[in-house]
C-alpha atoms as a PDB file:
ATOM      1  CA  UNK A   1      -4.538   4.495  13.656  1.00  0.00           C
ATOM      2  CA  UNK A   2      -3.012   6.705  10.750  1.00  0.00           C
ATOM      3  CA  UNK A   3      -3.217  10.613  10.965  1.00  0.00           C
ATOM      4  CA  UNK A   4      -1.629  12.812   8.448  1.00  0.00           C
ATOM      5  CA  UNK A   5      -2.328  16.532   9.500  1.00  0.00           C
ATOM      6  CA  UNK A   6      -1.084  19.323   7.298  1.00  0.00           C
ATOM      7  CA  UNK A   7       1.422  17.647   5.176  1.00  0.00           C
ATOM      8  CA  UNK A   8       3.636  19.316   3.235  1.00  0.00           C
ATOM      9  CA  UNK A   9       6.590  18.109   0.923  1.00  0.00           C
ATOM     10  CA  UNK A  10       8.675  19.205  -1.832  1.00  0.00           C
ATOM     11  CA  UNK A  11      10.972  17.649  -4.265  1.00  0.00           C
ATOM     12  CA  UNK A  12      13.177  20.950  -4.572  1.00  0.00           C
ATOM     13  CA  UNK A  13      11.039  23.816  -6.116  1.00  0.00           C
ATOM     14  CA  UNK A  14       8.275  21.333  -6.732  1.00  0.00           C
ATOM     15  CA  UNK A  15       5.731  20.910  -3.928  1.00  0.00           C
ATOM     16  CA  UNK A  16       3.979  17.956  -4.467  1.00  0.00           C
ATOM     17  CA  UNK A  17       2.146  17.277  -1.332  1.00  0.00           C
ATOM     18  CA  UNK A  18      -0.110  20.602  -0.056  1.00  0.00           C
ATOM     19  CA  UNK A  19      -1.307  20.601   2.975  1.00  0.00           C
ATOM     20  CA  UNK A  20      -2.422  16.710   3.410  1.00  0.00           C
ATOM     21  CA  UNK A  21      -5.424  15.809   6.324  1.00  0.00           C
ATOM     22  CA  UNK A  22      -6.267  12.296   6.276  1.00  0.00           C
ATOM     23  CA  UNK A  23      -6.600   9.623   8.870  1.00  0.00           C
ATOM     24  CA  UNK A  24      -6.963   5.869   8.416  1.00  0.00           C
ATOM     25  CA  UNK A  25      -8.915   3.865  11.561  1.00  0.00           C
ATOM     26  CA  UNK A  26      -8.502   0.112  12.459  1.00  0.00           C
ATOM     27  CA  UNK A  27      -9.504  -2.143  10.506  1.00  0.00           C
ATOM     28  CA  UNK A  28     -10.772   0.128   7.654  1.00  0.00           C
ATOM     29  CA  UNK A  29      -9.533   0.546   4.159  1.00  0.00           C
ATOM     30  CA  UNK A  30      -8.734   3.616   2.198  1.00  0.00           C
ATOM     31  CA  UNK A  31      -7.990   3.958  -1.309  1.00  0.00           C
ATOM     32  CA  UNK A  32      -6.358   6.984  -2.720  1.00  0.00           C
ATOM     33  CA  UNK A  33      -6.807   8.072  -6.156  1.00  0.00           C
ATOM     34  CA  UNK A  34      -5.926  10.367  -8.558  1.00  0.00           C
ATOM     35  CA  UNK A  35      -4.270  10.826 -11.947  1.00  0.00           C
ATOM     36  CA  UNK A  36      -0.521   9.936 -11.621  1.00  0.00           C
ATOM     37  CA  UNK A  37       1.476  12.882 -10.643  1.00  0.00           C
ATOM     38  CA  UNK A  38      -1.115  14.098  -7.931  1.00  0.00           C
ATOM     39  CA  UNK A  39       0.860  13.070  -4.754  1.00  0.00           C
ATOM     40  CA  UNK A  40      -0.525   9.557  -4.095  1.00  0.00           C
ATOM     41  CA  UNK A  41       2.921   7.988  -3.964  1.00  0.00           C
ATOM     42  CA  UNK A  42       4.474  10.443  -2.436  1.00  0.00           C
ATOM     43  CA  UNK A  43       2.037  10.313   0.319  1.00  0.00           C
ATOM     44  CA  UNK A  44       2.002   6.488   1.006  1.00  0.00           C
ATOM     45  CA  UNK A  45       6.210   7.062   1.192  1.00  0.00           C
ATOM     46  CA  UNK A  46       6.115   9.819   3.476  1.00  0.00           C
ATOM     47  CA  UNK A  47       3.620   7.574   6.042  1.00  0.00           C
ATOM     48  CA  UNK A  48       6.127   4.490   5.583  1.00  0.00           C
ATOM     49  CA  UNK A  49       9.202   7.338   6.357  1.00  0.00           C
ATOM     50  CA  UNK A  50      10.895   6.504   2.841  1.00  0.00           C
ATOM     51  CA  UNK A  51      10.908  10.091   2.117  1.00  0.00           C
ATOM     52  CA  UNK A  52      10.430  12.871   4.755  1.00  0.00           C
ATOM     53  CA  UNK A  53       8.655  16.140   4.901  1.00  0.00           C
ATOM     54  CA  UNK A  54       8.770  19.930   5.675  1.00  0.00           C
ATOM     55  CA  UNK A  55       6.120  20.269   7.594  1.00  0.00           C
ATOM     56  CA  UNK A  56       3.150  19.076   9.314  1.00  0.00           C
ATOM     57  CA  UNK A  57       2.775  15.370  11.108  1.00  0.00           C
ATOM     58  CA  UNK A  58       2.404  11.698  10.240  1.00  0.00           C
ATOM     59  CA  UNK A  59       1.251   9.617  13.825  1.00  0.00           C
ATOM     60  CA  UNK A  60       1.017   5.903  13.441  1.00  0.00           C
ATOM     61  CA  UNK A  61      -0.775   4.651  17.212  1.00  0.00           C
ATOM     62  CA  UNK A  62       0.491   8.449  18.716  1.00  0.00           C
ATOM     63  CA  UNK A  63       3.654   7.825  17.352  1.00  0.00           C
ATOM     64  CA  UNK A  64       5.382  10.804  15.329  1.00  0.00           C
ATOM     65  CA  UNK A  65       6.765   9.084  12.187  1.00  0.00           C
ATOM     66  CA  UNK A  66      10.293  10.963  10.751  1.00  0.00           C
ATOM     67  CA  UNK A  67      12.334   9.345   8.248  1.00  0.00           C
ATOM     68  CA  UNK A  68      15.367  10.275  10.306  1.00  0.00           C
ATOM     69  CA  UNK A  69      14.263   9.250  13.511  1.00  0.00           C
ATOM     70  CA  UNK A  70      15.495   5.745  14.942  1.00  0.00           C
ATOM     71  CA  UNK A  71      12.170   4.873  15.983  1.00  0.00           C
ATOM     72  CA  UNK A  72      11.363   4.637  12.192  1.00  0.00           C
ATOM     73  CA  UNK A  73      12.664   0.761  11.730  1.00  0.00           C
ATOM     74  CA  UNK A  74       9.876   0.126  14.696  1.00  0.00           C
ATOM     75  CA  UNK A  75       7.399   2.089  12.823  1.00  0.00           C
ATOM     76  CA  UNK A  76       7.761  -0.057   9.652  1.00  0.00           C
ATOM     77  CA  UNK A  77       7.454  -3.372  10.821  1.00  0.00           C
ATOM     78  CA  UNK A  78       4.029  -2.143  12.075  1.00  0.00           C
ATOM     79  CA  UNK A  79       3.380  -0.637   9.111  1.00  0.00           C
ATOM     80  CA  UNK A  80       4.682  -2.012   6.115  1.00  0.00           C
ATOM     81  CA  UNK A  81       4.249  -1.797   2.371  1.00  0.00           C
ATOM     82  CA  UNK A  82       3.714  -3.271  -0.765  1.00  0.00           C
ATOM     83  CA  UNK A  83       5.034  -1.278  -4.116  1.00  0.00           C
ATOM     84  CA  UNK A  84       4.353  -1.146  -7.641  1.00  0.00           C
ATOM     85  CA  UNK A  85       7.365  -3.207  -8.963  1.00  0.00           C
ATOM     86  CA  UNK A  86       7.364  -5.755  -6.259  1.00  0.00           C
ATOM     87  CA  UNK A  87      11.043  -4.748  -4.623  1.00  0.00           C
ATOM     88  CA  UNK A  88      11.914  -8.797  -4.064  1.00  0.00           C
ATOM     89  CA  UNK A  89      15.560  -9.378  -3.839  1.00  0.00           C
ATOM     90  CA  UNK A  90      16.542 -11.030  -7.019  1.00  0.00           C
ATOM     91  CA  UNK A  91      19.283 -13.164  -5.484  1.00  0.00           C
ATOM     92  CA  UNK A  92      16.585 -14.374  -2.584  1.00  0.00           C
ATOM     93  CA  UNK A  93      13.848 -17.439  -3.023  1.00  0.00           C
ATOM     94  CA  UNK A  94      10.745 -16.655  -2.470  1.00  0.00           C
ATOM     95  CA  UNK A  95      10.240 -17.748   1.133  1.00  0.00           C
ATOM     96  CA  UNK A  96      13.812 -16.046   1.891  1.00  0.00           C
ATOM     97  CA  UNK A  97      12.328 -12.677   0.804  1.00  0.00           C
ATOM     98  CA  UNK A  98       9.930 -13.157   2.891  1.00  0.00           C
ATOM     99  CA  UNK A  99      11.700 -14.838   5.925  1.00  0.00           C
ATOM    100  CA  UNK A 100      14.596 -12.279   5.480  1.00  0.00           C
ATOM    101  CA  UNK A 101      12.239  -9.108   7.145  1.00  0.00           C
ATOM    102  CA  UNK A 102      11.153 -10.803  10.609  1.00  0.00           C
ATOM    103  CA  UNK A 103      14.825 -12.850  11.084  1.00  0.00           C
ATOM    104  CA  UNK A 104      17.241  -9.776  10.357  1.00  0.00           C
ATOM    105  CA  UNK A 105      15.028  -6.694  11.527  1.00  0.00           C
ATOM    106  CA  UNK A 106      12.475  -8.263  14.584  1.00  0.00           C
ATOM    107  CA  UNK A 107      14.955 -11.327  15.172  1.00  0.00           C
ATOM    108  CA  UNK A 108      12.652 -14.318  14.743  1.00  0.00           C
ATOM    109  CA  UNK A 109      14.177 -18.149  15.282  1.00  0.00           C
ATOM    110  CA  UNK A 110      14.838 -18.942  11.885  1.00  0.00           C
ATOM    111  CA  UNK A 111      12.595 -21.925  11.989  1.00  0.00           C
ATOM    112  CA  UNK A 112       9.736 -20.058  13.549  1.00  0.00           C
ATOM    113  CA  UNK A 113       9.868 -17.320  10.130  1.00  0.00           C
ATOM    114  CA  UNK A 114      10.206 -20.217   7.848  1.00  0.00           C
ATOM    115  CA  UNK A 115       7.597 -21.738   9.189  1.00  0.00           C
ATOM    116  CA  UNK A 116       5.198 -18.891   9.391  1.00  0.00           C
ATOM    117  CA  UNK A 117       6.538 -18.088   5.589  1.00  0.00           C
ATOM    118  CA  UNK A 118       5.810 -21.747   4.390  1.00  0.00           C
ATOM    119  CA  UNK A 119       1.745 -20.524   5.416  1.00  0.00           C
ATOM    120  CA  UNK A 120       1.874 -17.441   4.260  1.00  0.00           C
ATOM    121  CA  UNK A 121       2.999 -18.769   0.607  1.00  0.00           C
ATOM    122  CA  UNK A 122       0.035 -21.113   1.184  1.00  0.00           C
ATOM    123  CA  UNK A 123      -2.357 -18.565   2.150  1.00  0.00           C
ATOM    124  CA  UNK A 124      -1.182 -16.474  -1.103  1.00  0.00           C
ATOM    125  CA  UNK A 125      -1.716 -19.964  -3.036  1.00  0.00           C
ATOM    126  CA  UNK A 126       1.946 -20.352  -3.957  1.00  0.00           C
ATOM    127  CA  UNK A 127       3.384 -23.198  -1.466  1.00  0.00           C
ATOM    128  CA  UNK A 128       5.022 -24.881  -4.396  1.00  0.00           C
ATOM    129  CA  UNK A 129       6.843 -21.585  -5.456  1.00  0.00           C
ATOM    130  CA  UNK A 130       9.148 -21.450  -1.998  1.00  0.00           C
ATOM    131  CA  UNK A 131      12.072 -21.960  -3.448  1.00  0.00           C
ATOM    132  CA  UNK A 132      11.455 -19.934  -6.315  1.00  0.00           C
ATOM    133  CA  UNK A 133      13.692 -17.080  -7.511  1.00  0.00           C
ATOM    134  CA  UNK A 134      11.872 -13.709  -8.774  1.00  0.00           C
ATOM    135  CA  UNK A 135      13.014 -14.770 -12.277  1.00  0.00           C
ATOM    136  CA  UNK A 136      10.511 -17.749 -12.590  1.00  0.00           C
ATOM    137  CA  UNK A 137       7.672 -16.701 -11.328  1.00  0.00           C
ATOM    138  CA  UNK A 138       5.173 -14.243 -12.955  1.00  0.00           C
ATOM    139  CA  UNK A 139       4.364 -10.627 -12.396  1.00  0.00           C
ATOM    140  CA  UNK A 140       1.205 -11.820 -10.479  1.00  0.00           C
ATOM    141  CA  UNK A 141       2.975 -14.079  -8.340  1.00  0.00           C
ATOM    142  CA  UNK A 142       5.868 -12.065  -7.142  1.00  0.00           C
ATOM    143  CA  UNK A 143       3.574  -9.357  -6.267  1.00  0.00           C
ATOM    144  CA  UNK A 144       1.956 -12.005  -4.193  1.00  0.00           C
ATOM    145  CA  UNK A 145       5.114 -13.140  -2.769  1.00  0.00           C
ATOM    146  CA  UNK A 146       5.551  -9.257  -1.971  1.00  0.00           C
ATOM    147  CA  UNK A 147       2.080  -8.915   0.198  1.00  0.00           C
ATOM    148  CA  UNK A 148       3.279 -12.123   1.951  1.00  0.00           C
ATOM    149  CA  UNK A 149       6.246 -11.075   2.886  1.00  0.00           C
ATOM    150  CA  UNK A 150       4.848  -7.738   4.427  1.00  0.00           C
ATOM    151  CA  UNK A 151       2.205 -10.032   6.184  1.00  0.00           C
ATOM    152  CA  UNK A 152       4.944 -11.477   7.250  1.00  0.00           C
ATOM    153  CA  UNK A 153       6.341  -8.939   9.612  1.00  0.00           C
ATOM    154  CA  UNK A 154       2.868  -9.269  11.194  1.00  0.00           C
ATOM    155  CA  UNK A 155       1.640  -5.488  11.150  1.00  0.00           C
ATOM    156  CA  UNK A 156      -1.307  -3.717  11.851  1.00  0.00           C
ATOM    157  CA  UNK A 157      -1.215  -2.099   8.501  1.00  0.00           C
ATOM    158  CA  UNK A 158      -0.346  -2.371   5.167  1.00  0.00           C
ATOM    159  CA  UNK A 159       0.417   0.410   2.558  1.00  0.00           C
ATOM    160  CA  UNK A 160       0.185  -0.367  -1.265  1.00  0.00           C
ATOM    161  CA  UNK A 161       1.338   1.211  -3.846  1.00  0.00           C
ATOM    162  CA  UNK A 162      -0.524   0.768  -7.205  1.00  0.00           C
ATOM    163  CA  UNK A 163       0.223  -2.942  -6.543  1.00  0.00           C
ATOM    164  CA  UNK A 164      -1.390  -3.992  -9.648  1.00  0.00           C
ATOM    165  CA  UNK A 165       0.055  -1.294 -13.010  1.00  0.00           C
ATOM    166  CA  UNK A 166       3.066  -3.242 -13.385  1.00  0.00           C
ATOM    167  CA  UNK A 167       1.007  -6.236 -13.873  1.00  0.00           C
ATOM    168  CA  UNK A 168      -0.544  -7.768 -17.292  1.00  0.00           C
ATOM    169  CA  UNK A 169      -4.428  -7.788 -17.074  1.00  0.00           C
ATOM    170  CA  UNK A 170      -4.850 -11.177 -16.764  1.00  0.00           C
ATOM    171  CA  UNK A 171      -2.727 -11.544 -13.890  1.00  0.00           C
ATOM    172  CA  UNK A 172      -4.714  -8.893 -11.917  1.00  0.00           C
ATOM    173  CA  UNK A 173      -7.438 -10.572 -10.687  1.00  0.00           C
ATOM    174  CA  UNK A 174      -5.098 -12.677  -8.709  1.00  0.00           C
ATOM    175  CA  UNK A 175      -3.676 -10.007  -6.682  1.00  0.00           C
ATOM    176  CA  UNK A 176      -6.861  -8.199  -6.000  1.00  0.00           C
ATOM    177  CA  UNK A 177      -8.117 -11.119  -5.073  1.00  0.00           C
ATOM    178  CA  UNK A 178      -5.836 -11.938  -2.111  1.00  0.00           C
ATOM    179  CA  UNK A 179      -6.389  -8.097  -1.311  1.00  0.00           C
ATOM    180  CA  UNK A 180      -9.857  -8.461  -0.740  1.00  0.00           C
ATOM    181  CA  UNK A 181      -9.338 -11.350   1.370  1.00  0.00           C
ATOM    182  CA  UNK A 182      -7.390  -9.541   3.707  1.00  0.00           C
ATOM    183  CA  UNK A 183      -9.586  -6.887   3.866  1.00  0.00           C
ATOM    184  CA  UNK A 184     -12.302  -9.309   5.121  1.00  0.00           C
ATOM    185  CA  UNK A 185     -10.183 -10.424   7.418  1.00  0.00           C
ATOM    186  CA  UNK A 186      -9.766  -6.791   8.962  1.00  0.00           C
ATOM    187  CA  UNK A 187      -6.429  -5.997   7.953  1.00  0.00           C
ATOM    188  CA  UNK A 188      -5.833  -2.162   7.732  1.00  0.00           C
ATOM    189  CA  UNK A 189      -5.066  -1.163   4.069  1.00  0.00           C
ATOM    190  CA  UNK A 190      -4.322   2.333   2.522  1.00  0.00           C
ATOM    191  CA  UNK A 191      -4.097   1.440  -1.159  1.00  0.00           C
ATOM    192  CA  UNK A 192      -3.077   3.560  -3.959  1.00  0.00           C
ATOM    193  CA  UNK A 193      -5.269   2.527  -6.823  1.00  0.00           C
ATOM    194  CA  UNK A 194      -6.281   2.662 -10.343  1.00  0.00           C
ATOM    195  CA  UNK A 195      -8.941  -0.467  -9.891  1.00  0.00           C
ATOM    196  CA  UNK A 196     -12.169   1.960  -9.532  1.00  0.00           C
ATOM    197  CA  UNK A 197     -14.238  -1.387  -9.201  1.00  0.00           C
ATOM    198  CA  UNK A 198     -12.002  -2.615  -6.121  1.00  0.00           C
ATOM    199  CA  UNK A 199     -12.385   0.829  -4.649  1.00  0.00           C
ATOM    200  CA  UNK A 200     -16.178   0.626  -4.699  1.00  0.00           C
ATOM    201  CA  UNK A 201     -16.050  -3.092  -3.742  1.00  0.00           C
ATOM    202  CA  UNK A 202     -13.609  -3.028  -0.645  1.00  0.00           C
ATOM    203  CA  UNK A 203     -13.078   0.473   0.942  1.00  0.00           C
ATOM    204  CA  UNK A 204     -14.891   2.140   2.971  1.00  0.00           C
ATOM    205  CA  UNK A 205     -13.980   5.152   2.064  1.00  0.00           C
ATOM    206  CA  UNK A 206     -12.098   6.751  -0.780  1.00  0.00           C
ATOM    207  CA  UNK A 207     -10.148   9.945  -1.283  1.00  0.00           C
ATOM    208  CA  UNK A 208      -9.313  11.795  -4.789  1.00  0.00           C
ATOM    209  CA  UNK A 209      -6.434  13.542  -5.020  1.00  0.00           C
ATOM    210  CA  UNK A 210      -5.339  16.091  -7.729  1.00  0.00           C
ATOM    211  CA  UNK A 211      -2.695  18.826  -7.559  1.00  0.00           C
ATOM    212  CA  UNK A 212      -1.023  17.539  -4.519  1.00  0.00           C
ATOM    213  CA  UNK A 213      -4.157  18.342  -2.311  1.00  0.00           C
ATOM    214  CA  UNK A 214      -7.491  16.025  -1.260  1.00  0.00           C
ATOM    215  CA  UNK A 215     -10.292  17.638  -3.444  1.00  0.00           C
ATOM    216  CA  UNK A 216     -13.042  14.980  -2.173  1.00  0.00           C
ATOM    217  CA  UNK A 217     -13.391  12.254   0.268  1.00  0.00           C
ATOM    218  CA  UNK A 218     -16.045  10.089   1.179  1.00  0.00           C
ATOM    219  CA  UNK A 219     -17.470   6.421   1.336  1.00  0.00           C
ATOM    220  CA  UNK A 220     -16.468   4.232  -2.003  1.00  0.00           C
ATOM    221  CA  UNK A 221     -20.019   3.857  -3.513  1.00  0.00           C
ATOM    222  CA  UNK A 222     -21.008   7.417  -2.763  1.00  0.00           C
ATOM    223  CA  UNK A 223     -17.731   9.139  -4.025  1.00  0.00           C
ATOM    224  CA  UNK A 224     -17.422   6.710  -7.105  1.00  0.00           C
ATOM    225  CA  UNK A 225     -21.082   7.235  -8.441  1.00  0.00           C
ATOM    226  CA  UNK A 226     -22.059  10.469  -7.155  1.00  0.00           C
ATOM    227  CA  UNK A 227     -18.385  12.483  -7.015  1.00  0.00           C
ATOM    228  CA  UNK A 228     -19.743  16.384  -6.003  1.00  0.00           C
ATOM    229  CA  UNK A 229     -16.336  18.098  -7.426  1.00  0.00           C
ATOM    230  CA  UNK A 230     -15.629  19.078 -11.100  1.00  0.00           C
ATOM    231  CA  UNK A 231     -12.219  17.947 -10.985  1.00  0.00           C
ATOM    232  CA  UNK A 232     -13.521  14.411  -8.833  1.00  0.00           C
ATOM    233  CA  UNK A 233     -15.940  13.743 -11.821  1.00  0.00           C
ATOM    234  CA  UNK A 234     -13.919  14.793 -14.672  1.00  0.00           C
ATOM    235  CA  UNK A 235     -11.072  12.119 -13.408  1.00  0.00           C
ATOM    236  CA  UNK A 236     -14.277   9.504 -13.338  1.00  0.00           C
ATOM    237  CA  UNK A 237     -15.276   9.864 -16.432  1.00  0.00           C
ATOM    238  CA  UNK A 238     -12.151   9.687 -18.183  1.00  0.00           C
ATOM    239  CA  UNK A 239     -10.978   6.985 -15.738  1.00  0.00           C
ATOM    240  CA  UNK A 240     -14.410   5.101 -15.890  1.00  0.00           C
ATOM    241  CA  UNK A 241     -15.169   5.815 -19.549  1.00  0.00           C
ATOM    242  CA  UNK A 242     -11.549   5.925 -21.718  1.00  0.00           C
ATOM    243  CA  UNK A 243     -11.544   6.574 -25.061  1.00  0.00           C
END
């Protein structure tokens, strides 16, 4: 569904992503990690065409993704993205952020979005929250209002950024929990991630990156407990064992 073939991009002098192969099927999810700085983010932005590149390709279903292209509005309503600070408009309710994507950009009847919105805050556990402002609702629950409202848009796929760092322990069980249950569902997910024991839990496979390159890739269980590169194991062990 997702190929990346020989990706390169480069903040100025500063080439960040180096040479990127990666592909994402239906219905499977892949979590990238890596210690922050190794390209993940930049990666996930450059599928979603929020920042472009210099060469090689990005195809979502055969379709050439380019941050200037037109096509690229189309592109993210099929694929769309949840990020690390939650990106809710401050002025908007919670169903309104999420109602504001499929009225203004795919043209929806207003009642048909709210409607759809109304179960989606359900589904995410937060039907009393609709009319909610970002302000009074916890870290937790905006991020939730933030997967519903790129549910919402009713994609194939869903992109997410470290969806749980800005978020106080205690409140991330809640979000990986309504992760999970979209993955069991069969939602596409590529999911930048520090949550090892998600990884091993819900992908199917996982990719480490480090120096703006893939080092190693292969299914969760096998890459998390049996990594074969230096660089895959030494980011383990510090990861899995801090001091």
């Amino acid at each position: 569904m997702i190929t990346i073939k020989g990706l390169h991009k480069s903040f100025g002098n500063l080439e960040v992503l180096k040479g990127i192969d990666a592909t994402v099927e239906k219905g499977e999810v892949v979590c990238l990690i890596g210690a922050s700085g190794s390209g993940k983010s930049t990666l996930l932005r450059c599928v979603n065409g929020l920042e472009t590149y210099e060469q090689g390709a990005i195809d979502v279903h055969g379709r050439r993704v380019r941050a200037e292209d037109a096509s690229i509005r189309d592109i993210r309503t099929r694929v769309t993205m949840v990020f690390q600070r939650f990106n809710l408009f401050p002025h908007r309710t919670a169903l309104q952020n999420i109602t504001e994507g499929p009225i203004f950009v795919k043209g929806e009847p207003r009642a048909e979005a709210e409607a759809h919105g109304m179960a989606l805050l359900a589904r995410m556990n937060l039907a009393d929250k609709a009319d909610a402002y970002p302000e009074q609702l916890s870290g937790g629950q905006q991020q939730r209002v933030a997967i519903a409202r790129a549910l919402a848009m009713r994609p194939e796929a869903i992109l997410f950024d470290e969806p749980t760092s800005a978020l106080d322990p205690e409140l991330v069980g809640e979000v990986l929990a309504a992760m999970r249950a979209l993955a069991e569902e069969g939602m596409t997910m590529l999911v930048v991630t520090h949550e090892m024991g998600f990884a091993r839990e819900v992908a199917d496979r996982v990719l480490f990156m480090s120096g703006g390159r893939i080092v190693e890739q292969g299914p969760a269980a096998e890459l998390l407990s049996n990594p074969q590169h230096e660089r895959t194991r030494d980011f383990l062990s510090r990861i899995l064992s801090p001091m």
